[in-house]
Protein backbone atom coordinates (compact mmCIF):
# COMPACT_ATOMS: atom_id res chain seq x y z
CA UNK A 1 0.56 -16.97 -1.25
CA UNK A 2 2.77 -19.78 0.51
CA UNK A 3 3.46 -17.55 3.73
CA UNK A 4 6.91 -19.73 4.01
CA UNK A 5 7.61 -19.07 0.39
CA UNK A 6 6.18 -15.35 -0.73
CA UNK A 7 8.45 -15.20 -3.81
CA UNK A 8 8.30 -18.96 -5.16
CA UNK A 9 7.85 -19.36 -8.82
CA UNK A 10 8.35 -15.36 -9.36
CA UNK A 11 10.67 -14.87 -12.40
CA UNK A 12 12.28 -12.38 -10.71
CA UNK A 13 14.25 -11.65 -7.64
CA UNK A 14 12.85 -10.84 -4.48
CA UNK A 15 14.79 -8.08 -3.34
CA UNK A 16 13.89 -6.58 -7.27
CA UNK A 17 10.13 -7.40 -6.43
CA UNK A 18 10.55 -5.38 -2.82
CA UNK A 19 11.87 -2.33 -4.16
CA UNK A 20 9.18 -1.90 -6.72
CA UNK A 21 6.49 -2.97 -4.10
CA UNK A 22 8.44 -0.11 -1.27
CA UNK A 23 9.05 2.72 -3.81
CA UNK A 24 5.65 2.31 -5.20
CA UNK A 25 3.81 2.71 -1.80
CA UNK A 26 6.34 5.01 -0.63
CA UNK A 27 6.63 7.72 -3.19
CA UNK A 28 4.55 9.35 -6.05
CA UNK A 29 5.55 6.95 -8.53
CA UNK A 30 2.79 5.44 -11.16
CA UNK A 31 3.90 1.93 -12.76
CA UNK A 32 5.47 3.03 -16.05
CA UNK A 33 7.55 5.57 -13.51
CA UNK A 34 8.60 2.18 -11.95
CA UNK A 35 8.90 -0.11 -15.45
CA UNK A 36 11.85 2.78 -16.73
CA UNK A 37 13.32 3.11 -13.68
CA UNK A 38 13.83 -0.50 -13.90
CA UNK A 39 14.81 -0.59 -17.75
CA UNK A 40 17.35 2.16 -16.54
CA UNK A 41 19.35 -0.72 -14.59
CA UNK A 42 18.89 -3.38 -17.29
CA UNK A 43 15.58 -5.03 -15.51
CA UNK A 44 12.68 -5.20 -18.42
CA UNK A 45 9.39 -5.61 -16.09
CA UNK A 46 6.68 -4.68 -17.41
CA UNK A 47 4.08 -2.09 -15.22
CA UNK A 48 1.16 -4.87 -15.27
CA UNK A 49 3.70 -7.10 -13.39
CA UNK A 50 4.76 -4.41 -10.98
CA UNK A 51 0.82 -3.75 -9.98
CA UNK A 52 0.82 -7.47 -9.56
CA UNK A 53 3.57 -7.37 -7.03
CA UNK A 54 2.27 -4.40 -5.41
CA UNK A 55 -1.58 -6.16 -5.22
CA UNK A 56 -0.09 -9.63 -3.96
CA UNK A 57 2.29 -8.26 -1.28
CA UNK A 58 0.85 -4.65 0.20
CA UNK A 59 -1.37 -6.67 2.42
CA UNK A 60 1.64 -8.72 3.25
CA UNK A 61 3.37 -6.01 4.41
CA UNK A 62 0.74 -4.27 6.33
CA UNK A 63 -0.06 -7.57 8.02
CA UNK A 64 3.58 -9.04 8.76
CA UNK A 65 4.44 -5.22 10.41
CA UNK A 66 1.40 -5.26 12.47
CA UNK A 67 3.43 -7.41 15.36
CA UNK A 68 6.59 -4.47 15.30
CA UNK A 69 3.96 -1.22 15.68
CA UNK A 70 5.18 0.41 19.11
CA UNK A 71 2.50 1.46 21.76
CA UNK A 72 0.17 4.42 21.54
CA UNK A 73 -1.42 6.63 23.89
CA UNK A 74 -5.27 6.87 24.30
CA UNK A 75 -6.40 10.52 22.79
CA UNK A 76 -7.43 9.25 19.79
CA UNK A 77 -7.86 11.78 16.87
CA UNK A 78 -10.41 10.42 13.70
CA UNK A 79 -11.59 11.67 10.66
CA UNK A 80 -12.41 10.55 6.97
CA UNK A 81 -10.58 12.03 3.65
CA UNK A 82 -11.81 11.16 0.11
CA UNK A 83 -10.81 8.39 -2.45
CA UNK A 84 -11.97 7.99 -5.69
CA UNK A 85 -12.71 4.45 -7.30
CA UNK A 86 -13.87 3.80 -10.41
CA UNK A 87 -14.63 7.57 -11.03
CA UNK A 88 -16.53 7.88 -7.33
CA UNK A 89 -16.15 8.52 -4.18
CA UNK A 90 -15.07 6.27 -1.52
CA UNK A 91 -14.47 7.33 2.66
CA UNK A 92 -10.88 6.35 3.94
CA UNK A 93 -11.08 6.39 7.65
CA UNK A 94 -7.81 7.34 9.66
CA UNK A 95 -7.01 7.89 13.32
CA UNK A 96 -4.14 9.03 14.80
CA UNK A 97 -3.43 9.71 18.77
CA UNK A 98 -2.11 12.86 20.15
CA UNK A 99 1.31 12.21 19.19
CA UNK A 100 0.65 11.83 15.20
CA UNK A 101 1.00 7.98 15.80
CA UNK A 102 -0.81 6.30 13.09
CA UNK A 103 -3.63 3.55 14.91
CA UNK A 104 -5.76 2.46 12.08
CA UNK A 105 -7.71 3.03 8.80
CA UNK A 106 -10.25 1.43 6.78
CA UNK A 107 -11.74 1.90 3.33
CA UNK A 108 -15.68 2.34 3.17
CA UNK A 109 -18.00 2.85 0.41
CA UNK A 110 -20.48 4.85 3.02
CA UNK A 111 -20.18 7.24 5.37
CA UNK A 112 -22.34 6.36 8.03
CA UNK A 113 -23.10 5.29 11.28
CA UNK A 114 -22.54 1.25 10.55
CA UNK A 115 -19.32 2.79 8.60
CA UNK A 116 -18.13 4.23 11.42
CA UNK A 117 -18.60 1.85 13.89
CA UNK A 118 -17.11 -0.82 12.41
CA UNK A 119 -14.02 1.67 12.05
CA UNK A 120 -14.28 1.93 15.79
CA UNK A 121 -14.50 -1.84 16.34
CA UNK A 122 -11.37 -2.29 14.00
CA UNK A 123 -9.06 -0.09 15.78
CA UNK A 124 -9.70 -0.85 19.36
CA UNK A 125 -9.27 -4.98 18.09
CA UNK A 126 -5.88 -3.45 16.69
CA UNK A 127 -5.20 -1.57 19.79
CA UNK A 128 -5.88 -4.95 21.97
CA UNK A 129 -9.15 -3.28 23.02
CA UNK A 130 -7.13 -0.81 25.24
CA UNK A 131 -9.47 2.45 26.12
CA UNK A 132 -9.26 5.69 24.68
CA UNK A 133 -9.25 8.13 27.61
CA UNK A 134 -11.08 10.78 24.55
CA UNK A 135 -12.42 10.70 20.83
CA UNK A 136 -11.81 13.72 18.70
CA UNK A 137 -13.94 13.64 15.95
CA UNK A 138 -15.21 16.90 13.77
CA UNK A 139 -19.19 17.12 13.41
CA UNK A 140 -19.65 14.16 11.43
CA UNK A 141 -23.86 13.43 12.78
CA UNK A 142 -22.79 9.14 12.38
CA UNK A 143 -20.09 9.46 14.63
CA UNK A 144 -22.31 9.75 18.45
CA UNK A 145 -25.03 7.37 17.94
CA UNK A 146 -21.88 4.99 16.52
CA UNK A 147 -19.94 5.62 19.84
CA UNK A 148 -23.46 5.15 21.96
CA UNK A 149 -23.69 1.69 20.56
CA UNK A 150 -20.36 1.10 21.03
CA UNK A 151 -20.99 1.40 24.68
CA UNK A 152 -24.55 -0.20 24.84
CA UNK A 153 -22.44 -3.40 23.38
CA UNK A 154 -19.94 -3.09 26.25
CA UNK A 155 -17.30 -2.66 23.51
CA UNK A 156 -16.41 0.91 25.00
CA UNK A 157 -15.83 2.06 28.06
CA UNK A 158 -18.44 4.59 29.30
CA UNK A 159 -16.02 7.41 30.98
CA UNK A 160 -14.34 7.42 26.85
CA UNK A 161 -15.28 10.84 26.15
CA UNK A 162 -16.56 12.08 22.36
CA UNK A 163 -15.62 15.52 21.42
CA UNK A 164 -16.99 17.02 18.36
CA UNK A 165 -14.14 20.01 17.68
CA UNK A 166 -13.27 20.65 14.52
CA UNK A 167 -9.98 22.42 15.41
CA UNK A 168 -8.69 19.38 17.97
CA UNK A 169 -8.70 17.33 14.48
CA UNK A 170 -5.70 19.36 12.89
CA UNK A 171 -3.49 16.55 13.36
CA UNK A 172 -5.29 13.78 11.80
CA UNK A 173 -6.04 16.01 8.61
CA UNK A 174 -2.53 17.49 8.27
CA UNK A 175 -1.45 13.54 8.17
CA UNK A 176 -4.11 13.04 5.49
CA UNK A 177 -1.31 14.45 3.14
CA UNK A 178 0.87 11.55 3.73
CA UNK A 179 -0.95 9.19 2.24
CA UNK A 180 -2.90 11.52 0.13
CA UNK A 181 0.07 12.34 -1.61
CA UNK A 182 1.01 8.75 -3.07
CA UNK A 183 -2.84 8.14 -3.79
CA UNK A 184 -3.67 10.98 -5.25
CA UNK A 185 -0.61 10.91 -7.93
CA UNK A 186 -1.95 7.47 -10.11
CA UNK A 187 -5.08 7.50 -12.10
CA UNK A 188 -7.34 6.45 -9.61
CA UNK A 189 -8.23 2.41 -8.34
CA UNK A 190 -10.27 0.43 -10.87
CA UNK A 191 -11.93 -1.52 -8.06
CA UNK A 192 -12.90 -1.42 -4.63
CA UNK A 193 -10.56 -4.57 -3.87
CA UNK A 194 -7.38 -3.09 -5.51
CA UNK A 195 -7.98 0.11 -3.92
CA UNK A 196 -8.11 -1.37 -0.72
CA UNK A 197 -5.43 -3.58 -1.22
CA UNK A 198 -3.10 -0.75 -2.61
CA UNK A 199 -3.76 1.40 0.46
CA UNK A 200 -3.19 -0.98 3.29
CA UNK A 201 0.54 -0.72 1.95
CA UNK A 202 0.26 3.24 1.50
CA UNK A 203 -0.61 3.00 4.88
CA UNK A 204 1.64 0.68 6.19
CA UNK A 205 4.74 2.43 4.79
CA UNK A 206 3.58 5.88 5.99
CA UNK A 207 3.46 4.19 9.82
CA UNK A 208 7.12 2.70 8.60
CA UNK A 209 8.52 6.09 7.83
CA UNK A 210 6.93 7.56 11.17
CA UNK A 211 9.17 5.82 12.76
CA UNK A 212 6.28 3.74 14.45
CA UNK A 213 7.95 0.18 14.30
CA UNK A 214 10.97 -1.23 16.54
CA UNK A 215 14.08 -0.22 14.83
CA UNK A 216 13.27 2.09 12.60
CA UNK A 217 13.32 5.81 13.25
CA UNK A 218 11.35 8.62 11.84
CA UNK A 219 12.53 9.09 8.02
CA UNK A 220 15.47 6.39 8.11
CA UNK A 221 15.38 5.26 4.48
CA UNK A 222 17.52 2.95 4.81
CA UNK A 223 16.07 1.24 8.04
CA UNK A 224 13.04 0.85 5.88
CA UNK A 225 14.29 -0.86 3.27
CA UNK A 226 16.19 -3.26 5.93
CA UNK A 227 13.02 -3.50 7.75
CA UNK A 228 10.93 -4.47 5.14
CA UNK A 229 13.45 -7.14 3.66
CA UNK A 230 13.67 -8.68 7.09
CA UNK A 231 9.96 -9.11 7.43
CA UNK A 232 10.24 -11.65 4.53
CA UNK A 233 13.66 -13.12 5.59
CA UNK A 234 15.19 -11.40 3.25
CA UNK A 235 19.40 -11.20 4.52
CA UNK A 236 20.39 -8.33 5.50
């Protein structure tokens, strides 16, 4: 993708190729939902285009928001919920902080101790390496050995405290259902890569409609939209 140029040579227009993209990683919508919708308003696109669009610029999204994501605090709340690729399992990593503020998340074929610590390592590099004050994890056995290498590598501070309480993890696995939600509704991800590819904009919207991003406030549809268009340069 020409990052100057994200919708040259695309037959259609990009505010067309947006919406599909937003509503399909914002609501439970499959791709035929998304090719009637369209037919409805005299577009013909067919749903093999529209998972194009939503493989090519998910990513795009996540990555071009990443700069607008407002500060967190450092009680850090992580946990793992299912996803199922090509008919098995997969781990999606999440962590939230005390105030249901999205930090990270990661797709992983294990669930481990490597797993897990390179989950660690990827949200403290998206945090700017700022310390969590505590860890709230549920009894997971990979997650303390993870965080004791964490600290033998000098990546973690050793006063960051690991508690293993199921109950302190409430919020992290009530938020699950956000993203669960839009995953759960298709017919599951042929592949590993458009799996991953297809969540990092699940993701990225659910931290959008949080309210999480400068400008936008919690549930402000519209903000979203305007958001998102202005992230490609997209007049608003």
């Amino acid at each position: 993708m020409n990052s100057k140029e994200p919708f040259k040579w695309r037959h259609f227009q990009q505010e067309i190729i947006l919406l599909n993209v937003r509503w399909y990683l914002r609501y439970p919508l499959s791709y035929r939902n998304l090719e009637e919708m369209m037919l409805e308003r005299g577009l013909k696109v067919d749903h093999s285009t529209i998972c194009r669009w939503v493989l090519t610029y998910s990513p795009e999204i996540e990555k071009r928001t990443r700069r607008f994501l407002k500060p967190t605090n450092d009680s850090w709340k992580v946990d793992e919920t299912y996803i199922k690729v090509n008919g098995k399992w997969k781990y999606l990593y999440r962590a939230v902080d005390s105030e249901d503020n999205t930090l990270d998340f990661m797709l992983s074929a294990r669930r481990n101790k490597k797993a897990a610590k390179r989950f660690f390592k990827k949200v403290l590099k998206a945090r700017q390496n700022k310390q969590p004050r505590v860890i709230n994890v549920d009894k997971n056995a990979a997650y303390p050995p993870a965080i004791d290498e964490l600290k033998e590598d000098k990546l973690l501070e050793e006063n960051s405290e690991l508690r293993q309480v199921k109950y302190l993890n409430n919020l992290v696995e009530q938020d699950h259902r956000g993203v669960k939600k839009i995953t759960n509704y298709g017919l599951g991800y042929k592949s590993f890569y458009t799996a991953w590819r297809t969540i990092r904009g699940i993701e990225i919207m659910h931290v959008i409609d949080k309210g999480q991003v400068e400008g936008v406030t919690k549930k402000d549809v519209l903000g979203q939209k305007k958001f998102v268009e202005s992230l490609f340069g997209i007049a608003i």
